[in-house]
N, C-alpha and C. Protein backbone atom coordinates (compact mmCIF):
# COMPACT_ATOMS: atom_id res chain seq x y z
N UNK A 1 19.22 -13.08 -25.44
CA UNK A 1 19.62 -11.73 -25.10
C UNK A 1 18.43 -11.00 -24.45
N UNK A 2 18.48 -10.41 -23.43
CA UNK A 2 17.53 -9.86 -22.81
C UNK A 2 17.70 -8.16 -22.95
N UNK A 3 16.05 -8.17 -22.97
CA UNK A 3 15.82 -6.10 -23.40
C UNK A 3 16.11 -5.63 -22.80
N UNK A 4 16.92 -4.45 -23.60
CA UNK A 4 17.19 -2.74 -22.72
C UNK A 4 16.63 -2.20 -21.87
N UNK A 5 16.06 -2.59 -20.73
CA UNK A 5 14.85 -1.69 -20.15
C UNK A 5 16.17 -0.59 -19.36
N UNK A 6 15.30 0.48 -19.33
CA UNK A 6 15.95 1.74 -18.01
C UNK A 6 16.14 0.94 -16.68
N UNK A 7 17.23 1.36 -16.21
CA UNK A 7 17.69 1.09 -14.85
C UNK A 7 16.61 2.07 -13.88
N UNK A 8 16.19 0.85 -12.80
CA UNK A 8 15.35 1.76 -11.97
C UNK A 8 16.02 2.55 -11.25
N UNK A 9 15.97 4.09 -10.67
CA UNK A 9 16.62 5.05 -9.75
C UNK A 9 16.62 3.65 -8.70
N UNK A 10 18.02 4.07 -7.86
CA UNK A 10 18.06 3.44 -6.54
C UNK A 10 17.02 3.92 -5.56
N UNK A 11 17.15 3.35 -4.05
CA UNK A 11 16.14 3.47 -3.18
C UNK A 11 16.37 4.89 -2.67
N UNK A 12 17.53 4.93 -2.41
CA UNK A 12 18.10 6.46 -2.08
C UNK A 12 17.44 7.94 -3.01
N UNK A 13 17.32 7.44 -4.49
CA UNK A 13 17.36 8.44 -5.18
C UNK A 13 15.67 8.42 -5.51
N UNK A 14 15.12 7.82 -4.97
CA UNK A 14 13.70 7.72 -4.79
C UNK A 14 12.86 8.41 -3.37
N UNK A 15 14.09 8.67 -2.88
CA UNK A 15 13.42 9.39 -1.52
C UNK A 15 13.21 8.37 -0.80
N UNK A 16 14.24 7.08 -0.60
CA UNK A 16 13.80 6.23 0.56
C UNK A 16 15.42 6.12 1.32
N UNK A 17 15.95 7.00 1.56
CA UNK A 17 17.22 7.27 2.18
C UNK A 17 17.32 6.89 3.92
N UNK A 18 18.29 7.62 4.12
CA UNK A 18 18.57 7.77 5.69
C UNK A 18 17.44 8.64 6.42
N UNK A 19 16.60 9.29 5.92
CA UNK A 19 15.38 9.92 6.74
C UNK A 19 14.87 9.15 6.92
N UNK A 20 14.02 9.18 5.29
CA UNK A 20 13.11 7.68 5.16
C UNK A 20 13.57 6.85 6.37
N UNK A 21 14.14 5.98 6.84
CA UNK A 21 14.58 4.88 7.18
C UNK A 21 14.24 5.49 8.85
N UNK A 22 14.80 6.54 9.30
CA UNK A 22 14.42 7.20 10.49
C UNK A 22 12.75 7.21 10.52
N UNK A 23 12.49 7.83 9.82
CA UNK A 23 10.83 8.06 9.80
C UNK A 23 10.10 6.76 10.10
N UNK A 24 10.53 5.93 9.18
CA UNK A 24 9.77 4.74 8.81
C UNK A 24 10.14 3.98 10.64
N UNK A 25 10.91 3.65 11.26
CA UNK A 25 11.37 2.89 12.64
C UNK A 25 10.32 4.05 13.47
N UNK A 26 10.30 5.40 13.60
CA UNK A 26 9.27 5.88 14.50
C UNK A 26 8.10 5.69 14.26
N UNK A 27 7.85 5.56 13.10
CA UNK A 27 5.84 5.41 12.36
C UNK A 27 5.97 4.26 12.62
N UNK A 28 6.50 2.89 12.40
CA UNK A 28 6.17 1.08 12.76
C UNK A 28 6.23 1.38 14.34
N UNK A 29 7.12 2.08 15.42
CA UNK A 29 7.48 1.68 16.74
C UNK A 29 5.22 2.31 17.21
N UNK A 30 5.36 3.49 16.33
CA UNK A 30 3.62 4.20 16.63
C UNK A 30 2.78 3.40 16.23
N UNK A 31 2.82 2.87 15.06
CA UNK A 31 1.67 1.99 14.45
C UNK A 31 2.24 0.78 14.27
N UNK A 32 2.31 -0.28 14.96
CA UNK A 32 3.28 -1.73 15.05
C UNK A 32 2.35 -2.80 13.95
N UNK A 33 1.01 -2.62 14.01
CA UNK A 33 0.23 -3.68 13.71
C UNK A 33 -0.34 -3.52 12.09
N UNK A 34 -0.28 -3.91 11.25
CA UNK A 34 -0.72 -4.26 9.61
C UNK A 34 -2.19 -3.52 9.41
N UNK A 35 -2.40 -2.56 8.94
CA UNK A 35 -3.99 -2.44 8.89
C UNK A 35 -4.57 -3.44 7.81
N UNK A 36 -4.09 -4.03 7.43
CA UNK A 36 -4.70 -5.06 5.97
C UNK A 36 -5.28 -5.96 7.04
N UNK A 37 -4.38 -6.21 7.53
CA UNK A 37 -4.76 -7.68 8.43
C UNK A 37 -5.80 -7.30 9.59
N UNK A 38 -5.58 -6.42 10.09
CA UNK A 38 -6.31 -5.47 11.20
C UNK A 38 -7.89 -5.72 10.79
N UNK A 39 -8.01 -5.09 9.25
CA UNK A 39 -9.45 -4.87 9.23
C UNK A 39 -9.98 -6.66 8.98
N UNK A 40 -9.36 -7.24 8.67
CA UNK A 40 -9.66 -8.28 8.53
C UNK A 40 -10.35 -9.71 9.89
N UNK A 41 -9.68 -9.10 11.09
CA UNK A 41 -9.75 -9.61 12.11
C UNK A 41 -8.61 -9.93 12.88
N UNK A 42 -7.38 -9.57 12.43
CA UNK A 42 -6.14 -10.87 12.40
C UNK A 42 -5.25 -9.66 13.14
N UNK A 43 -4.32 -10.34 13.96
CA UNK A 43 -3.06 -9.19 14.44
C UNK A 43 -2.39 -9.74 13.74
N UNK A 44 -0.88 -8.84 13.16
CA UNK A 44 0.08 -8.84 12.91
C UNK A 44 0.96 -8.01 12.56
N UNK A 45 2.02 -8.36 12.92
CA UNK A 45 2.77 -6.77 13.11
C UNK A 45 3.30 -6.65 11.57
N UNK A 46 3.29 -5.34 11.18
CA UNK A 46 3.74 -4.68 10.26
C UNK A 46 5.66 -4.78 10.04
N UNK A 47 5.88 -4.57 8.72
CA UNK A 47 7.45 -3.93 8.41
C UNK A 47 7.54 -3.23 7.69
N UNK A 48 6.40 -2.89 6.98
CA UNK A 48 6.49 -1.61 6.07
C UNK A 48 5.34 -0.39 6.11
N UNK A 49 6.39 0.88 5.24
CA UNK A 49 5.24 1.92 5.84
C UNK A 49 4.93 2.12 4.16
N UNK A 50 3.79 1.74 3.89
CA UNK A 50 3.08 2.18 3.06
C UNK A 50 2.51 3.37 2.52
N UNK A 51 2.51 4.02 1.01
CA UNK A 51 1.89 5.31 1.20
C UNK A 51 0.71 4.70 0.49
N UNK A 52 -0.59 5.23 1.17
CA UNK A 52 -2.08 4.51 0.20
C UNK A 52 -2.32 4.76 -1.22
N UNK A 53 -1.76 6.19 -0.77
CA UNK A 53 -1.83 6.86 -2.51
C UNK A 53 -0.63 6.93 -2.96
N UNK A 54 -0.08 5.97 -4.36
CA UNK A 54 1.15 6.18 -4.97
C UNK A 54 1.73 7.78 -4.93
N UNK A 55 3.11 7.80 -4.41
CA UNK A 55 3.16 9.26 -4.55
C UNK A 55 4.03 9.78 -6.01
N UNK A 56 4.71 8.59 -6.57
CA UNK A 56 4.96 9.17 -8.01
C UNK A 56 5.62 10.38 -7.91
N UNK A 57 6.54 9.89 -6.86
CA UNK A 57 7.90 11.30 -6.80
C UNK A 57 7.14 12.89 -5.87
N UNK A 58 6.18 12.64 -6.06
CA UNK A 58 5.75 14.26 -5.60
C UNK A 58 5.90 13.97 -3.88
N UNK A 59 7.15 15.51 -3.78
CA UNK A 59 7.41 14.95 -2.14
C UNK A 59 6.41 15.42 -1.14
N UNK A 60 5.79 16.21 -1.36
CA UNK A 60 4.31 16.59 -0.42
C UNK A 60 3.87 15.22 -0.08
N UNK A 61 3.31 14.69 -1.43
CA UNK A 61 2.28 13.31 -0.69
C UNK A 61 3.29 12.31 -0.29
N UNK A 62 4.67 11.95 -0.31
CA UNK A 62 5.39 10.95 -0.10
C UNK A 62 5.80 11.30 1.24
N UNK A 63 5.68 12.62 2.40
CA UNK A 63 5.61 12.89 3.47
C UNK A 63 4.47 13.47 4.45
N UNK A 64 3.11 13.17 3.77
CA UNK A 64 2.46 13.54 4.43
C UNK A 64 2.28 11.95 5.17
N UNK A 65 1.82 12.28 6.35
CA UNK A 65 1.56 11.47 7.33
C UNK A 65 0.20 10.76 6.94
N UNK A 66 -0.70 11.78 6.57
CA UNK A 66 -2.22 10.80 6.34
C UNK A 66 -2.09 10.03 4.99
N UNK A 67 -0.88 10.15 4.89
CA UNK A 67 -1.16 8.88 3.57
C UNK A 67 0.13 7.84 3.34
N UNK A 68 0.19 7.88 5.04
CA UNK A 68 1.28 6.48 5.31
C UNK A 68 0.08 5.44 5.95
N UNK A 69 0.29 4.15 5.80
CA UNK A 69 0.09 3.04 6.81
C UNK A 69 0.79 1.83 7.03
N UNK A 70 0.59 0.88 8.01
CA UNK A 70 1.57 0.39 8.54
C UNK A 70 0.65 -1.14 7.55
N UNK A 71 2.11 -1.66 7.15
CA UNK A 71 1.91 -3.41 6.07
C UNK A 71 2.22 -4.26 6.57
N UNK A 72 2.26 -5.66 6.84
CA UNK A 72 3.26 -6.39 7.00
C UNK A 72 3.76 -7.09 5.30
N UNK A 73 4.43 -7.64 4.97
CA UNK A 73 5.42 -7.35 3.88
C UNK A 73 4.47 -7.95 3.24
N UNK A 74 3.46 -9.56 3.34
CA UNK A 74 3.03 -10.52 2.70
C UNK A 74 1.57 -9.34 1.88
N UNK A 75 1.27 -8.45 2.71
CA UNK A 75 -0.24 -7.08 2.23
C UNK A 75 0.33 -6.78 1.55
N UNK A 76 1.40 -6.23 1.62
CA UNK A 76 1.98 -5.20 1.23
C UNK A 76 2.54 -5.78 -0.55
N UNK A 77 2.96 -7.07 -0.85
CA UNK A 77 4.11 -7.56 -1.66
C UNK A 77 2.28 -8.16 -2.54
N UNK A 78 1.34 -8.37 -1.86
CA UNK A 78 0.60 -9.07 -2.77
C UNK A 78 -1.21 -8.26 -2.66
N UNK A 79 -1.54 -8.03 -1.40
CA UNK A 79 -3.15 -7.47 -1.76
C UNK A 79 -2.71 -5.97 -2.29
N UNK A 80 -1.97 -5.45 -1.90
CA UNK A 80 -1.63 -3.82 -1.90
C UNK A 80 -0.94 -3.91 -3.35
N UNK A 81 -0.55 -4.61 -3.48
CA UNK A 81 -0.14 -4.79 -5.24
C UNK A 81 -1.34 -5.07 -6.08
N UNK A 82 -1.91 -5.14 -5.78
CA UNK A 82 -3.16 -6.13 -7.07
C UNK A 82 -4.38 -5.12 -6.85
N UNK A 83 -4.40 -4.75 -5.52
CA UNK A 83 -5.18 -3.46 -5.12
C UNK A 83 -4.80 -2.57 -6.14
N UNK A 84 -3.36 -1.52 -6.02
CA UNK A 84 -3.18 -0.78 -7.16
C UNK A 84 -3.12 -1.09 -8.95
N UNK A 85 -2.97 -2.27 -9.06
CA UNK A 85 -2.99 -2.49 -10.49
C UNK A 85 -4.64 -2.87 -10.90
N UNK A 86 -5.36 -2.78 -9.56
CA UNK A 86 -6.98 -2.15 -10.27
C UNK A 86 -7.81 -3.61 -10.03
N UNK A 87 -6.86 -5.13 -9.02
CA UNK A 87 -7.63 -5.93 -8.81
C UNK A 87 -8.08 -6.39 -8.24
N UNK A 88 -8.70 -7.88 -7.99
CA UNK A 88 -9.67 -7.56 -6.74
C UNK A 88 -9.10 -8.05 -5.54
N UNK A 89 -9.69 -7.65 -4.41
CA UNK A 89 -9.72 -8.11 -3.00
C UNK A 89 -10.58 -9.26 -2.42
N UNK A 90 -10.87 -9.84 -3.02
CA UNK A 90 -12.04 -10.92 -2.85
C UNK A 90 -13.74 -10.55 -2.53
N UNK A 91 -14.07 -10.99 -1.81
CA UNK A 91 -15.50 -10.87 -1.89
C UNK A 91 -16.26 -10.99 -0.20
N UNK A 92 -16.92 -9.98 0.05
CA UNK A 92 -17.39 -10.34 1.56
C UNK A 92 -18.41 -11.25 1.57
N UNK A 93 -19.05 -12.13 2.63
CA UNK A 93 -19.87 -13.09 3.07
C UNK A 93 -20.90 -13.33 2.04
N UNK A 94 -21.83 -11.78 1.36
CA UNK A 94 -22.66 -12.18 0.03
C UNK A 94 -22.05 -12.14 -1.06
N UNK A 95 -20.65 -12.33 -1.49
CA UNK A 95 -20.47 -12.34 -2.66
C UNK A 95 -19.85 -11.19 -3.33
N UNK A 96 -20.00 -9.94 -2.67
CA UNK A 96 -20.04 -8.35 -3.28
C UNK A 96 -18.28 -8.42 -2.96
N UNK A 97 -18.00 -7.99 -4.39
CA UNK A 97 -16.07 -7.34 -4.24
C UNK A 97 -16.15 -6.62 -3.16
N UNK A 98 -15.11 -6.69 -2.41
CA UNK A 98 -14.55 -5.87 -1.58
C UNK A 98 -13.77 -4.52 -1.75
N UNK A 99 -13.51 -4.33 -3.16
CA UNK A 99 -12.32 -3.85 -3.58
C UNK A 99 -13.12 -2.46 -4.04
N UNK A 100 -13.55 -1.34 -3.79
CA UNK A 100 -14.42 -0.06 -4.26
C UNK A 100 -14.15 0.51 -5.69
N UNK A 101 -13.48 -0.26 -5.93
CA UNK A 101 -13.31 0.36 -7.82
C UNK A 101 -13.33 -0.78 -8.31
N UNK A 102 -14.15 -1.87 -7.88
CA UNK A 102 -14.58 -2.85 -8.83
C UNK A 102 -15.49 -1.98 -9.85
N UNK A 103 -15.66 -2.79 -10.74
CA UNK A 103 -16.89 -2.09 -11.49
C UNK A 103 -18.33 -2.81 -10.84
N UNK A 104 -18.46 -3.74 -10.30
CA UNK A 104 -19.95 -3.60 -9.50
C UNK A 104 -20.26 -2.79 -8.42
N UNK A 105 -19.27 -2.10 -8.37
CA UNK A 105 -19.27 -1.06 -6.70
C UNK A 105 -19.47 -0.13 -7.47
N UNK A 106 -18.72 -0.11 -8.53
CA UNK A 106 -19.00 1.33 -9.01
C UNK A 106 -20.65 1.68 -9.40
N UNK A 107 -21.16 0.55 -10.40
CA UNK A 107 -21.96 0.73 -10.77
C UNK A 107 -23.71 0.64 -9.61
N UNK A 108 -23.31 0.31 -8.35
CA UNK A 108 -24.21 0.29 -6.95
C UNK A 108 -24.21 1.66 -7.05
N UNK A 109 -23.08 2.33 -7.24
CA UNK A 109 -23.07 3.88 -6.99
C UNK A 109 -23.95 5.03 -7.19
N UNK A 110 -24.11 4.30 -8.84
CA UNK A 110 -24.63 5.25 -9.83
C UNK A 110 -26.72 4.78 -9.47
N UNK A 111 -26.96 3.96 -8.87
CA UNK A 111 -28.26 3.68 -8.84
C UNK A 111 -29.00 4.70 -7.83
């Protein structure tokens, strides 16, 4: 028998409706290309519009523009996930996380 959990609100009732869906086709047609992959070296085109900062229902930040960017699904479904649950991004050429809320970044900070 599997647990009671709450039914998640639909996509609609989350604020990802028929706007959303308008919005999102003009922001990919403006910004076509993945910034994950971008900074990385790599083209590839995006399918999702990302907000950087979870917006957790509040509709200000879930329509402001400076805190959309363009994913392609594979960033988006796996670094941009592990990113927000606080983990890492791997490591550049010496070794140092990439990820700015590692705790060795943090602690470079404080020196």
């Amino acid at each position: 028998m599997e647990p009671c959990r709450p039914r998640r609100p639909s996509s609609t009732q989350r604020g990802y409706g028929a706007r959303w869906q308008r919005y999102r086709l003009r922001y990919l047609a403006e910004n076509p290309l993945c910034k994950m992959c971008k900074d990385r070296g790599r083209v590839t085109a995006g399918s999702v519009v990302d907000h950087i900062q979870p917006h957790k229902g509040d509709h200000k930040l879930f329509w402001d523009p400076a805190n959309h960017q363009t994913l392609c699904q594979p960033c988006h479904d796996s670094v941009k996930q592990r990113e927000e649950r606080g983990g890492s991004l791997g490591c550049d050429e010496e070794g140092n996380p990439l990820n700015p809320g590692h705790h060795w970044n943090r602690q470079k900070r404080r020196r």
